[in-house]
PDB file of N, CA and C in Angstrom:
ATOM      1  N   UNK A   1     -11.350  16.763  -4.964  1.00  0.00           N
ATOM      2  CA  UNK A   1     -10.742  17.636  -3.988  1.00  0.00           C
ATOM      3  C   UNK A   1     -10.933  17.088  -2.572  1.00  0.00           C
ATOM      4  N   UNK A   2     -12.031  16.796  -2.438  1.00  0.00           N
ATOM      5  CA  UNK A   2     -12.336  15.438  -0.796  1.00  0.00           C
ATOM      6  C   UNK A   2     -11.429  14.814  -0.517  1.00  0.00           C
ATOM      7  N   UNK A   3     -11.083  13.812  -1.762  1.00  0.00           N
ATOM      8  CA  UNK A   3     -10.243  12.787  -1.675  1.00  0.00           C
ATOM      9  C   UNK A   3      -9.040  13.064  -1.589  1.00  0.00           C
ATOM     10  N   UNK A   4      -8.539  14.102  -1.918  1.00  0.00           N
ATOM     11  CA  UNK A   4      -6.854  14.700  -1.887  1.00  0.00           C
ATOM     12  C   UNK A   4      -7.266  15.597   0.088  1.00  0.00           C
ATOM     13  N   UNK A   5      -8.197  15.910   0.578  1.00  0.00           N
ATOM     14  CA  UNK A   5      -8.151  16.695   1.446  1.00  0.00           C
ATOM     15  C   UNK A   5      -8.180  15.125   2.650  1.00  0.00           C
ATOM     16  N   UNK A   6      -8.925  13.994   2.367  1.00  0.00           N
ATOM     17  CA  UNK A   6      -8.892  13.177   3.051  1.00  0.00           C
ATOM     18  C   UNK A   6      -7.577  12.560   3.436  1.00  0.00           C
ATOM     19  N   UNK A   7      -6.838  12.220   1.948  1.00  0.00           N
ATOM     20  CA  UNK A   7      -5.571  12.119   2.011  1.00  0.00           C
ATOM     21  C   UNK A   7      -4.822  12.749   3.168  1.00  0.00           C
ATOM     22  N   UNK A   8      -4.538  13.876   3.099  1.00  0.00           N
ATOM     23  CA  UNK A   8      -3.722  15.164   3.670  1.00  0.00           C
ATOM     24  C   UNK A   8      -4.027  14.900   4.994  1.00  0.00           C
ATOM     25  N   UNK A   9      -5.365  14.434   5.487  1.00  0.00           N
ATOM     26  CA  UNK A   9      -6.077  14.485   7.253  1.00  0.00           C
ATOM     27  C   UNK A   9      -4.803  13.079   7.525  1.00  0.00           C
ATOM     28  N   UNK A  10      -4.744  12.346   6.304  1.00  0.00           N
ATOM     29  CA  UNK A  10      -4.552  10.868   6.662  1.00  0.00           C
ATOM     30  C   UNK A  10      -5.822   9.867   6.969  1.00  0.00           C
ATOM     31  N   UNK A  11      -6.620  10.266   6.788  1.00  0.00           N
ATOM     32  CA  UNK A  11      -8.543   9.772   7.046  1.00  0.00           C
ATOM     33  C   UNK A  11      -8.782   8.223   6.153  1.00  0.00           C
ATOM     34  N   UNK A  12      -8.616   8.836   4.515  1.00  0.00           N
ATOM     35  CA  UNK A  12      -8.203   7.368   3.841  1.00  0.00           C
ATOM     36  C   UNK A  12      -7.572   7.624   2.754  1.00  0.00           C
ATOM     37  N   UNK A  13      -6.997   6.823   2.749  1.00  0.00           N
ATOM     38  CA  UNK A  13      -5.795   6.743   1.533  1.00  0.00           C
ATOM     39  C   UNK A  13      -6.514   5.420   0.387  1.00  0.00           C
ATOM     40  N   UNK A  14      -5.325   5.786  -1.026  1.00  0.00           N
ATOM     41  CA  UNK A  14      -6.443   4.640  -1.657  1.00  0.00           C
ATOM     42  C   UNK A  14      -5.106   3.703  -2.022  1.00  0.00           C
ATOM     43  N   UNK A  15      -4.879   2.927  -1.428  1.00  0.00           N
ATOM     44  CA  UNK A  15      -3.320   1.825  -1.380  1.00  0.00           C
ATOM     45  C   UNK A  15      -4.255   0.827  -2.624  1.00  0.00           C
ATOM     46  N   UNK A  16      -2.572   0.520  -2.835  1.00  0.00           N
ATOM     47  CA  UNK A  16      -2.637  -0.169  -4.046  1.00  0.00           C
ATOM     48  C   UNK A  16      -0.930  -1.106  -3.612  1.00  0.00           C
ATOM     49  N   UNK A  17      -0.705  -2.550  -4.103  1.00  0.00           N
ATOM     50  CA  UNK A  17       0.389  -2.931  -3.720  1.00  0.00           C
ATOM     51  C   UNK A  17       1.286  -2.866  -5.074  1.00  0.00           C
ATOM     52  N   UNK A  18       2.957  -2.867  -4.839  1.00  0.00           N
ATOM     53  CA  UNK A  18       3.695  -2.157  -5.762  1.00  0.00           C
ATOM     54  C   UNK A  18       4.890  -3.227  -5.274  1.00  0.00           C
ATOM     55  N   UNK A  19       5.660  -3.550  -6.489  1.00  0.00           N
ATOM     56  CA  UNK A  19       6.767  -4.471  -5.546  1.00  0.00           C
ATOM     57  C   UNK A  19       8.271  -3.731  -5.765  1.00  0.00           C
ATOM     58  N   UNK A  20       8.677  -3.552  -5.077  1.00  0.00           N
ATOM     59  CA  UNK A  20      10.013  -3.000  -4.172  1.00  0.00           C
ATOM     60  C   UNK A  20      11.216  -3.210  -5.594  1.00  0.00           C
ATOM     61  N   UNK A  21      12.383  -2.773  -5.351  1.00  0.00           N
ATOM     62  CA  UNK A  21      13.666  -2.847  -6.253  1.00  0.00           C
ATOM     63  C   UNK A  21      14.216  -4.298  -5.961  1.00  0.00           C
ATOM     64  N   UNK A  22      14.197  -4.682  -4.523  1.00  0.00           N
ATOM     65  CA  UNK A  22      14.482  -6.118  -4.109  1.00  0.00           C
ATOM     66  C   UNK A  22      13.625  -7.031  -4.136  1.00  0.00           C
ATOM     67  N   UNK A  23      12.446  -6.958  -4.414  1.00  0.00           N
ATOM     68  CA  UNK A  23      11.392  -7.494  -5.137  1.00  0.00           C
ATOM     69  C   UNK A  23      10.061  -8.124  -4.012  1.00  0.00           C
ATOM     70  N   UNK A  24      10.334  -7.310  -2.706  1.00  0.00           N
ATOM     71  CA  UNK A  24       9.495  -7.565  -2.015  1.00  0.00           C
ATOM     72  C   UNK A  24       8.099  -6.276  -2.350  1.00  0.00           C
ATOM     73  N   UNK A  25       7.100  -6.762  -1.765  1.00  0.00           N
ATOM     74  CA  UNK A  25       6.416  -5.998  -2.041  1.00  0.00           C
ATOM     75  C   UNK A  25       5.711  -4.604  -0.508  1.00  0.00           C
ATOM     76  N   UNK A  26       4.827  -3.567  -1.361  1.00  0.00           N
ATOM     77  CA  UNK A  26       4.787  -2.989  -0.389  1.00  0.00           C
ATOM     78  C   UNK A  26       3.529  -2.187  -0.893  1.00  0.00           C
ATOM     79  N   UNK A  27       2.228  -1.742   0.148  1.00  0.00           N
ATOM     80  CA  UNK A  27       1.396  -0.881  -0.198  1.00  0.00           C
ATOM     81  C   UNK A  27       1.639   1.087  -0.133  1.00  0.00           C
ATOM     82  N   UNK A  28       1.436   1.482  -1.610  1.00  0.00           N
ATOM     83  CA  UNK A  28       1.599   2.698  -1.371  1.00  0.00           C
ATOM     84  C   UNK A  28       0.135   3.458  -2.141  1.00  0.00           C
ATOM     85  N   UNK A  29      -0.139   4.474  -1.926  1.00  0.00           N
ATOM     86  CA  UNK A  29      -1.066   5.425  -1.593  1.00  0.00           C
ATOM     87  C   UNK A  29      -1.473   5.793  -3.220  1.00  0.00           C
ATOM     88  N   UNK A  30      -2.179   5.345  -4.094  1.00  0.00           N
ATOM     89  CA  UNK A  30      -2.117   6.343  -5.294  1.00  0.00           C
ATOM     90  C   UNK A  30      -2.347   7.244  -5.850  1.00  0.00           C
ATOM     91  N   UNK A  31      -3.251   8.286  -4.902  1.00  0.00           N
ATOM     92  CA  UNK A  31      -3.438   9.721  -4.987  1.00  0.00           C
ATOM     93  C   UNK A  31      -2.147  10.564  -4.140  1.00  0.00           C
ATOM     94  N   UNK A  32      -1.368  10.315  -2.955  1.00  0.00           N
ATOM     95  CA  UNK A  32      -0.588  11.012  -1.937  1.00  0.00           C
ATOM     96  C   UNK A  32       0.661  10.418  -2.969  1.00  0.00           C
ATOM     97  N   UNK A  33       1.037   9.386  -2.902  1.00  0.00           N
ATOM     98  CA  UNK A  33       2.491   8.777  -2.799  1.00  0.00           C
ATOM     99  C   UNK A  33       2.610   7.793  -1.177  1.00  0.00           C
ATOM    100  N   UNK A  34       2.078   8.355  -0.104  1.00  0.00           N
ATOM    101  CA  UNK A  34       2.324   7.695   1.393  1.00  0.00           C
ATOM    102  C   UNK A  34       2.743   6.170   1.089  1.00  0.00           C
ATOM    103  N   UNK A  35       3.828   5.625   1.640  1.00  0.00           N
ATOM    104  CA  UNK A  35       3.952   4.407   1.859  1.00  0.00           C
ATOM    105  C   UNK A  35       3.151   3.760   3.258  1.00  0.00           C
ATOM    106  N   UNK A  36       2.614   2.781   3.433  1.00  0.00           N
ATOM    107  CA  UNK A  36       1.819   1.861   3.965  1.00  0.00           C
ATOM    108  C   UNK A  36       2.488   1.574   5.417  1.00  0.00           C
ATOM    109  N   UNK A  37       2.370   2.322   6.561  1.00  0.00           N
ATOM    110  CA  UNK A  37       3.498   2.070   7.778  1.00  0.00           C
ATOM    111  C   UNK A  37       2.777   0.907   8.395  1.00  0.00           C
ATOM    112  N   UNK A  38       1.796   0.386   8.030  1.00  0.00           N
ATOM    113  CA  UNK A  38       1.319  -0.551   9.172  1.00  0.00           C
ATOM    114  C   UNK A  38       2.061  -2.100   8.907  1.00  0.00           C
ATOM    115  N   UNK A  39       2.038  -2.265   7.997  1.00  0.00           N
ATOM    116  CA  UNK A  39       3.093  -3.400   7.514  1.00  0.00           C
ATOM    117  C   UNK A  39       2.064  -4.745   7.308  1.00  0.00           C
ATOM    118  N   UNK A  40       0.666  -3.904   6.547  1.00  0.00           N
ATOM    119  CA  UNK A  40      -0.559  -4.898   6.488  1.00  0.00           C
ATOM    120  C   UNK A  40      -0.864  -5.191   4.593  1.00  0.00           C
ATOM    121  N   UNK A  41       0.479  -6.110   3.917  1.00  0.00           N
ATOM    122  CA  UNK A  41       0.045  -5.872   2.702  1.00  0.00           C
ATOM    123  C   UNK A  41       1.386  -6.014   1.892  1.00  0.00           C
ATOM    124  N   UNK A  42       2.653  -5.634   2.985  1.00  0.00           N
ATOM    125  CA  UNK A  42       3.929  -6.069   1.921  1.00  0.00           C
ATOM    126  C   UNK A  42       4.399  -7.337   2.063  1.00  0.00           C
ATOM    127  N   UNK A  43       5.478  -7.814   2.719  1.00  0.00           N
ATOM    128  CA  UNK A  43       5.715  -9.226   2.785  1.00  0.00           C
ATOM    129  C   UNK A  43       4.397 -10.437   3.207  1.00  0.00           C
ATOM    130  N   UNK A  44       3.818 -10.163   3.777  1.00  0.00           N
ATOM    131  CA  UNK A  44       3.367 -10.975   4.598  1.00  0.00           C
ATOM    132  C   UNK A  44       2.243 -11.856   3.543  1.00  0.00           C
ATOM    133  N   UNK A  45       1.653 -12.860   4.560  1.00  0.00           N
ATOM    134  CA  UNK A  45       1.233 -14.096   3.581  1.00  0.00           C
ATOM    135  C   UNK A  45      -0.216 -13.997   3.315  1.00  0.00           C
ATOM    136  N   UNK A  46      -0.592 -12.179   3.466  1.00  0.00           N
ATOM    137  CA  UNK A  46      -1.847 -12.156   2.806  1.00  0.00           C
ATOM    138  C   UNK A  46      -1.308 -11.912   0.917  1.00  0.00           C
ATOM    139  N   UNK A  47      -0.344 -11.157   1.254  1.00  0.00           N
ATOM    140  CA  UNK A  47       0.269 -10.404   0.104  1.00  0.00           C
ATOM    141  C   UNK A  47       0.789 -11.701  -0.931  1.00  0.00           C
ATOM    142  N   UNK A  48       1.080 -12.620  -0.133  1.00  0.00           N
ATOM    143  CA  UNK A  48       2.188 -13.945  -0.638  1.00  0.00           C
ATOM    144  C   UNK A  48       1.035 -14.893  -1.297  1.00  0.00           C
ATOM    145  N   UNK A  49      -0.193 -14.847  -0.709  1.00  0.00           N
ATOM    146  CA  UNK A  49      -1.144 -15.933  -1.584  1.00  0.00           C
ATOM    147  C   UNK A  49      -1.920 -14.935  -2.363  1.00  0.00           C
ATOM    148  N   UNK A  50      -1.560 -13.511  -2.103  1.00  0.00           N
ATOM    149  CA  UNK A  50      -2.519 -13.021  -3.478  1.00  0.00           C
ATOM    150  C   UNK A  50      -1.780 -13.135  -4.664  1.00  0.00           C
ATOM    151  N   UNK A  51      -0.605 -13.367  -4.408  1.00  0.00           N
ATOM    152  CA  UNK A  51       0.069 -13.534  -6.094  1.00  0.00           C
ATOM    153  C   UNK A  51       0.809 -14.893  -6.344  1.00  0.00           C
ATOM    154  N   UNK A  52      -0.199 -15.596  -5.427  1.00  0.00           N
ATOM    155  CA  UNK A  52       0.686 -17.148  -5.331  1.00  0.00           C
ATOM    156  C   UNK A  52       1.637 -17.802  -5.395  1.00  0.00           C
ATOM    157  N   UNK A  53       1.945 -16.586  -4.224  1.00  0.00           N
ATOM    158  CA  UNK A  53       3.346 -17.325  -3.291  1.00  0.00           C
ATOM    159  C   UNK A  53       3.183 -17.701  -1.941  1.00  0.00           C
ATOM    160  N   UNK A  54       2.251 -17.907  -1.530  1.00  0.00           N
ATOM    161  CA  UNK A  54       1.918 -18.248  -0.010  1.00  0.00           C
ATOM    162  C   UNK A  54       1.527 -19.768   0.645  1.00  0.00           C
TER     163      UNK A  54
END
């Protein structure tokens, strides 16, 4: 119940990365649903050498 109330503040979320219909990828939330607005985790080349593409 913390963790869903932390959620809700926006305090912490528990992201997990998920890849897109166009096949980019993107972090979303797996208790809320929230998609990831900071843009720290979908395209970019932390995301690209964790699945060795970078």
């Amino acid at each position: 119940m913390l963790k869903a109330l932390l959620c809700k503040l926006n305090i912490k979320h528990d992201w997990h990365i998920e890849p897109a219909d166009d096949g980019t990828l993107y972090t979303r939330c797996k208790r809320c649903g929230k998609d990831d607005e900071s843009g720290a985790g979908g395209t970019s080349t932390v995301g690209g050498a964790w699945i060795g593409m970078g």
